[in-house]
C-alpha atoms as a PDB file:
ATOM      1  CA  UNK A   1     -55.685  31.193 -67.843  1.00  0.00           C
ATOM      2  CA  UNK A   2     -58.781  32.829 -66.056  1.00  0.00           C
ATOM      3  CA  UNK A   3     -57.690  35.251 -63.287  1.00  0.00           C
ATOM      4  CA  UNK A   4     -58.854  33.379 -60.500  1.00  0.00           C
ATOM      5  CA  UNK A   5     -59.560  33.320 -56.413  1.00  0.00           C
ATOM      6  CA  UNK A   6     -56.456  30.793 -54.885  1.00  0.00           C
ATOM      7  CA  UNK A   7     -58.477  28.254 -52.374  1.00  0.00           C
ATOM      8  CA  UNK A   8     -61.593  28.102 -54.843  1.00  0.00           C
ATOM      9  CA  UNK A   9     -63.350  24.732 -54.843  1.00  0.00           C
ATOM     10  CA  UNK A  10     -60.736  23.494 -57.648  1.00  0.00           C
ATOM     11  CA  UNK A  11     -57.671  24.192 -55.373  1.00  0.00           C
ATOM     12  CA  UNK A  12     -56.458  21.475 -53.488  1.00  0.00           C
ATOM     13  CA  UNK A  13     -57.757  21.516 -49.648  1.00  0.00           C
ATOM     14  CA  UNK A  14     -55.402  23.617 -46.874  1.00  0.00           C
ATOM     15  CA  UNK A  15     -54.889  26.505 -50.499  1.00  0.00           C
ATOM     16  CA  UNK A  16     -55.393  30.034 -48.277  1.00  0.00           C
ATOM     17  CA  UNK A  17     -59.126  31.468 -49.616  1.00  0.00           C
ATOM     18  CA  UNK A  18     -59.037  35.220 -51.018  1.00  0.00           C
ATOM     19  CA  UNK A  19     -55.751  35.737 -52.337  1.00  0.00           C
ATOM     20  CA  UNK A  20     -56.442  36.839 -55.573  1.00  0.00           C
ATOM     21  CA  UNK A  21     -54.065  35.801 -58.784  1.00  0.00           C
ATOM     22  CA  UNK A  22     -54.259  35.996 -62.264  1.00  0.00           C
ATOM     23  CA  UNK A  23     -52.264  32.962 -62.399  1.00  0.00           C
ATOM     24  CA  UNK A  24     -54.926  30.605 -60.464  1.00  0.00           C
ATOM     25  CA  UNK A  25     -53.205  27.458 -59.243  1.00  0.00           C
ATOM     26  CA  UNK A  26     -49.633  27.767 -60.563  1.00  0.00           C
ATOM     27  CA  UNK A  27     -49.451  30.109 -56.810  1.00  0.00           C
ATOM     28  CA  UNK A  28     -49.640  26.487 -54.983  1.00  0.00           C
ATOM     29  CA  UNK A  29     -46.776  25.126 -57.841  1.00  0.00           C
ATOM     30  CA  UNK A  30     -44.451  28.158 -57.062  1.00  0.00           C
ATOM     31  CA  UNK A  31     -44.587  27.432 -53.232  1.00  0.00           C
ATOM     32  CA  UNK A  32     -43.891  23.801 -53.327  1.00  0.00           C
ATOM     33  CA  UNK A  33     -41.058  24.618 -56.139  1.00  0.00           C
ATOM     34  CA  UNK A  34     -39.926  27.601 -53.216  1.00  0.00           C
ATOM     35  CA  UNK A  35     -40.424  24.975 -50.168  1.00  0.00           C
ATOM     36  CA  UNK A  36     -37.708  22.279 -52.686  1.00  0.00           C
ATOM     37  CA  UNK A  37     -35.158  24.993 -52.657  1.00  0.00           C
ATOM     38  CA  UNK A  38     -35.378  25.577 -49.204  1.00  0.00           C
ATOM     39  CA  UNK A  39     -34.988  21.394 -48.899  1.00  0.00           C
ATOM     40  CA  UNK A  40     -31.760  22.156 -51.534  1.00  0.00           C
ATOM     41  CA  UNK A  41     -30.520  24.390 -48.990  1.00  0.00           C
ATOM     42  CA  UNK A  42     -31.156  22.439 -45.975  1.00  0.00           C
ATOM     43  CA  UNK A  43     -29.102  19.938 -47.639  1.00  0.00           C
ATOM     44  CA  UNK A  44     -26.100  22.389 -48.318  1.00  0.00           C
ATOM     45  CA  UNK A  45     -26.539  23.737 -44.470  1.00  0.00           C
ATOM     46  CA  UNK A  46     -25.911  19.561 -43.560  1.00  0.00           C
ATOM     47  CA  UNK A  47     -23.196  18.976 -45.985  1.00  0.00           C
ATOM     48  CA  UNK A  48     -21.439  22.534 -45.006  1.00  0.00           C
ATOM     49  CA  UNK A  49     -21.795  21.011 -41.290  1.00  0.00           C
ATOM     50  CA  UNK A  50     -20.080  17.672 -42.013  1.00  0.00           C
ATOM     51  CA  UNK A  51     -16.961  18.911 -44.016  1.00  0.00           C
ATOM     52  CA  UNK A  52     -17.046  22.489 -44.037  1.00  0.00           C
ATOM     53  CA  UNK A  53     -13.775  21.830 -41.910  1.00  0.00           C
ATOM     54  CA  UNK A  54     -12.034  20.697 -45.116  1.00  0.00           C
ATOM     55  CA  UNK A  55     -13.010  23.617 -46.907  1.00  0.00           C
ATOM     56  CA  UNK A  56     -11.300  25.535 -44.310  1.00  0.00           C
ATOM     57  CA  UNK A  57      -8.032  23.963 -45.152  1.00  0.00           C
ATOM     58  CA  UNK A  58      -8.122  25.893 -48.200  1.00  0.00           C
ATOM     59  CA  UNK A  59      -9.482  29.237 -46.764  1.00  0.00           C
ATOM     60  CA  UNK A  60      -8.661  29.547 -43.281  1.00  0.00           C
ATOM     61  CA  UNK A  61     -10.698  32.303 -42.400  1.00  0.00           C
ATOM     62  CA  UNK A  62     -14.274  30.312 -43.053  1.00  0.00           C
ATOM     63  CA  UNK A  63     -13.603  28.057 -40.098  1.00  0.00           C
ATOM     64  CA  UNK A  64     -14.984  30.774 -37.645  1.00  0.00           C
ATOM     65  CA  UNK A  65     -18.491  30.222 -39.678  1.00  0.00           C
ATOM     66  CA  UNK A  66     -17.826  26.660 -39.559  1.00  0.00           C
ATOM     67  CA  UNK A  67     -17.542  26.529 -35.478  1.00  0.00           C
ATOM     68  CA  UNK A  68     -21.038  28.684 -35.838  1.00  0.00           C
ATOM     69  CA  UNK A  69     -22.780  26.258 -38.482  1.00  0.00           C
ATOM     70  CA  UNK A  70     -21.465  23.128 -35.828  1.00  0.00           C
ATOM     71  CA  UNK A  71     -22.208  24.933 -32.904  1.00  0.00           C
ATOM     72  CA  UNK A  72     -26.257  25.371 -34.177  1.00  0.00           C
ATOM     73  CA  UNK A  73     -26.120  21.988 -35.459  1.00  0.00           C
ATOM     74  CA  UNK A  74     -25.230  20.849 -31.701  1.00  0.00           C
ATOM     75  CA  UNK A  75     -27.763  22.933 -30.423  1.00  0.00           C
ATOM     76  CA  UNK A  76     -30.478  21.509 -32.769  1.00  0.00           C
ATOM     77  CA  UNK A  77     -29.182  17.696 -31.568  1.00  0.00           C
ATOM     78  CA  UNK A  78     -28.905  18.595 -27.735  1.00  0.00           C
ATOM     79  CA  UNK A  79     -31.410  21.273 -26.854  1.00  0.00           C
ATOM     80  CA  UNK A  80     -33.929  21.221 -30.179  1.00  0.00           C
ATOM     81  CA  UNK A  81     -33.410  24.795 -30.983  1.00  0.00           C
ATOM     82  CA  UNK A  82     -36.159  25.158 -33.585  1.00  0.00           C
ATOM     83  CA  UNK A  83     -34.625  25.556 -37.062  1.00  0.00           C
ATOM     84  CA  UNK A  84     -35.261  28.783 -39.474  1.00  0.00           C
ATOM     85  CA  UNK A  85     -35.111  26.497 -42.425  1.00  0.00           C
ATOM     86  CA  UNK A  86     -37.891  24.333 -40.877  1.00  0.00           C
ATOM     87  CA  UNK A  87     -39.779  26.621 -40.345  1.00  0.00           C
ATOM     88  CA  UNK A  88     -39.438  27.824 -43.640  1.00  0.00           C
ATOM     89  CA  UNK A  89     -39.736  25.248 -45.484  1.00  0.00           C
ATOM     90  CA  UNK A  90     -42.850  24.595 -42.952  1.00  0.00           C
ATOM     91  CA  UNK A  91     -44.735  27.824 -44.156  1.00  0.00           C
ATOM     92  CA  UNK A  92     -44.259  27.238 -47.872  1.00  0.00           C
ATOM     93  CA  UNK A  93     -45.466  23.536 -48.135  1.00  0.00           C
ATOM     94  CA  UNK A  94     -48.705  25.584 -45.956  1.00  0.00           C
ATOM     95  CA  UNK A  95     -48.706  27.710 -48.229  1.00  0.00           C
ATOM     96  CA  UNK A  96     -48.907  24.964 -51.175  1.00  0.00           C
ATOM     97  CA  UNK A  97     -51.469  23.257 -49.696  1.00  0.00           C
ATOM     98  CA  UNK A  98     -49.425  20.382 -48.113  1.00  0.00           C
ATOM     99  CA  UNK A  99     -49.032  18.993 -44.924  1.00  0.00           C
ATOM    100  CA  UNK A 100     -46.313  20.423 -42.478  1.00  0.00           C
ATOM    101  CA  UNK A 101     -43.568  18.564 -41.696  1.00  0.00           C
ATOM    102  CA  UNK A 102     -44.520  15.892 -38.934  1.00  0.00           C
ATOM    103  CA  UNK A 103     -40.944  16.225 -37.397  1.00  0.00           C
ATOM    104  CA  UNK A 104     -37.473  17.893 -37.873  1.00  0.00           C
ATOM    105  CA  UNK A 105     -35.777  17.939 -41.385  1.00  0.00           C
ATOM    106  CA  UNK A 106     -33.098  15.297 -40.458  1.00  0.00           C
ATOM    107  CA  UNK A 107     -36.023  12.967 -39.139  1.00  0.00           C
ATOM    108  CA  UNK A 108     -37.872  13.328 -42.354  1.00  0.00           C
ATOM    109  CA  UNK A 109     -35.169  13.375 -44.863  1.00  0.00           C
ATOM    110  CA  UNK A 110     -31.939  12.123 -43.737  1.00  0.00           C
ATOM    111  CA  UNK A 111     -32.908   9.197 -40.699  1.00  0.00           C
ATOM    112  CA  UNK A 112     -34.319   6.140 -42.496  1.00  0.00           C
ATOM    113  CA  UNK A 113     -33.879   7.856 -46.067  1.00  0.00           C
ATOM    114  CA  UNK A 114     -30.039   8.149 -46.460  1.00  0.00           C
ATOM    115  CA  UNK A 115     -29.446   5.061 -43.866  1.00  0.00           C
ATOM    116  CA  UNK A 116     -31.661   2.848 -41.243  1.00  0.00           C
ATOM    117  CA  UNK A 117     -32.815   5.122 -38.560  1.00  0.00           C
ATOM    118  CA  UNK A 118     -30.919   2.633 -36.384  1.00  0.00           C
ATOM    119  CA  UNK A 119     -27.651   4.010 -37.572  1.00  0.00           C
ATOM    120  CA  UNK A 120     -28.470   6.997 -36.112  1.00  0.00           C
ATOM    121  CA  UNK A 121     -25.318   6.800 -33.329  1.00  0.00           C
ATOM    122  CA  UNK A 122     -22.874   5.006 -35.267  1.00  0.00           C
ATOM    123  CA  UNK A 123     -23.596   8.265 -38.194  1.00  0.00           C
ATOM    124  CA  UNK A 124     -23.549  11.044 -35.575  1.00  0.00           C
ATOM    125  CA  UNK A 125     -20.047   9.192 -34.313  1.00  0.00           C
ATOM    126  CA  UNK A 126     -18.719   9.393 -38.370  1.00  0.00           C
ATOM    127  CA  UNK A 127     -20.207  13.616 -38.157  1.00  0.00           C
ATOM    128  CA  UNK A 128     -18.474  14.370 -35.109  1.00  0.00           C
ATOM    129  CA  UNK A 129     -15.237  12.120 -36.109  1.00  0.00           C
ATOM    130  CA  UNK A 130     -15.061  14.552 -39.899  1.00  0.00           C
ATOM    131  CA  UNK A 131     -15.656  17.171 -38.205  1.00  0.00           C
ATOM    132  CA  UNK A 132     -12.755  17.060 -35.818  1.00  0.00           C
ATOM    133  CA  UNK A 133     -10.500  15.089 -38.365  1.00  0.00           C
ATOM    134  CA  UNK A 134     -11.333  18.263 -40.294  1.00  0.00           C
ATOM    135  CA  UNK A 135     -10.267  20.403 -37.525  1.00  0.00           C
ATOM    136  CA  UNK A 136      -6.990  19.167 -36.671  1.00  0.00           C
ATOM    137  CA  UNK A 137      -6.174  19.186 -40.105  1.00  0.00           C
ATOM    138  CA  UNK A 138      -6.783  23.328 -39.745  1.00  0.00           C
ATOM    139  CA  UNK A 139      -4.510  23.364 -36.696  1.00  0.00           C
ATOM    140  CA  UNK A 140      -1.967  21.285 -38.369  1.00  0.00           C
ATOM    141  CA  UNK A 141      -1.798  23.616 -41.263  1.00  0.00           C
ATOM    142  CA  UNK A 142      -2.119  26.664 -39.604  1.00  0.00           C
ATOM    143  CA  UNK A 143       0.849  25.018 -37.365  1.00  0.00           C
ATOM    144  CA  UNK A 144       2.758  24.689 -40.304  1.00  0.00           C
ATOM    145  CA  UNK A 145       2.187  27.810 -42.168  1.00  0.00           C
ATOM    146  CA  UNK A 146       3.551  29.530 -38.644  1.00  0.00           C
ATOM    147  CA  UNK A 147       6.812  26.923 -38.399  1.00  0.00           C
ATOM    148  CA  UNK A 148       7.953  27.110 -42.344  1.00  0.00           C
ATOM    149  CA  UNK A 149       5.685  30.079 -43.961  1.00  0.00           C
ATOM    150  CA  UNK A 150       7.572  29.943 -47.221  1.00  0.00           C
ATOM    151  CA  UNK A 151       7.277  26.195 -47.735  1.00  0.00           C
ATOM    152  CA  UNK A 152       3.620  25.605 -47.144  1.00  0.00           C
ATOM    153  CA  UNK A 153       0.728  27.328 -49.492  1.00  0.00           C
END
């Protein structure tokens, strides 16, 4: 492949003019490819959120990143902290020549994709009930582990 000027007329519209590559348009492939893995980890962030209180039954010490990961989620929901990953994945669909997101990751991808957008209360009622189900299964067995520590692993 020719080397080649990235935003010449053959790139699609939005491509940034003057950045020079050998590789031509495969540059706009390998942001969109970069942009999906930062959608992959968005996803993991969410699922890490909802029962990365389980995992904590099995190593005790990750619940203190847990309380942070539910405590930003929180803070997304009540006060809409912008999110990194967002912002991220923002910049590298930019970058690929696609449109930004028009809203929030969970508005684009989870509300009305994974369930009707009316849902919305009844699912954040399920998140916050596995979430604290989660946690008091943590106190129970940290409770137990202090009561008989030779009988519980």
């Amino acid at each position: 492949m020719p080397l080649g000027v990235v935003g010449a007329a053959e790139d699609p519209p939005g491509t940034p003019l003057g950045v020079v590559a050998p590789w031509g348009r495969e540059v706009s492939a390998t942001y969109r490819v970069f942009a999906g893995v930062v959608v992959g980890l968005h996803f993991g962030f969410l699922g890490y959120v909802v029962g990365g209180g389980f995992l904590a039954r099995r190593w005790p010490r990750s619940l203190l990143v847990h309380v942070g990961t539910v405590g930003w989620g929180l803070a997304g929901l009540a006060v809409r902290v912008p999110c990194p990953l967002t912002d991220l994945e923002n910049a590298l669909r930019r970058r690929a020549g696609r449109p930004a997101l028009r809203s929030g990751f969970v508005d684009q991808y989870v509300e009305g994709v994974l369930y009707p957008a009316r849902l919305t209360p009844l699912v954040r009622l399920l998140v916050a009930a596995a979430i604290l189900a989660s946690w008091a299964g943590v106190y129970a067995r940290w409770r137990a582990r202090r009561q008989y520590p030779a009988e519980v692993r």
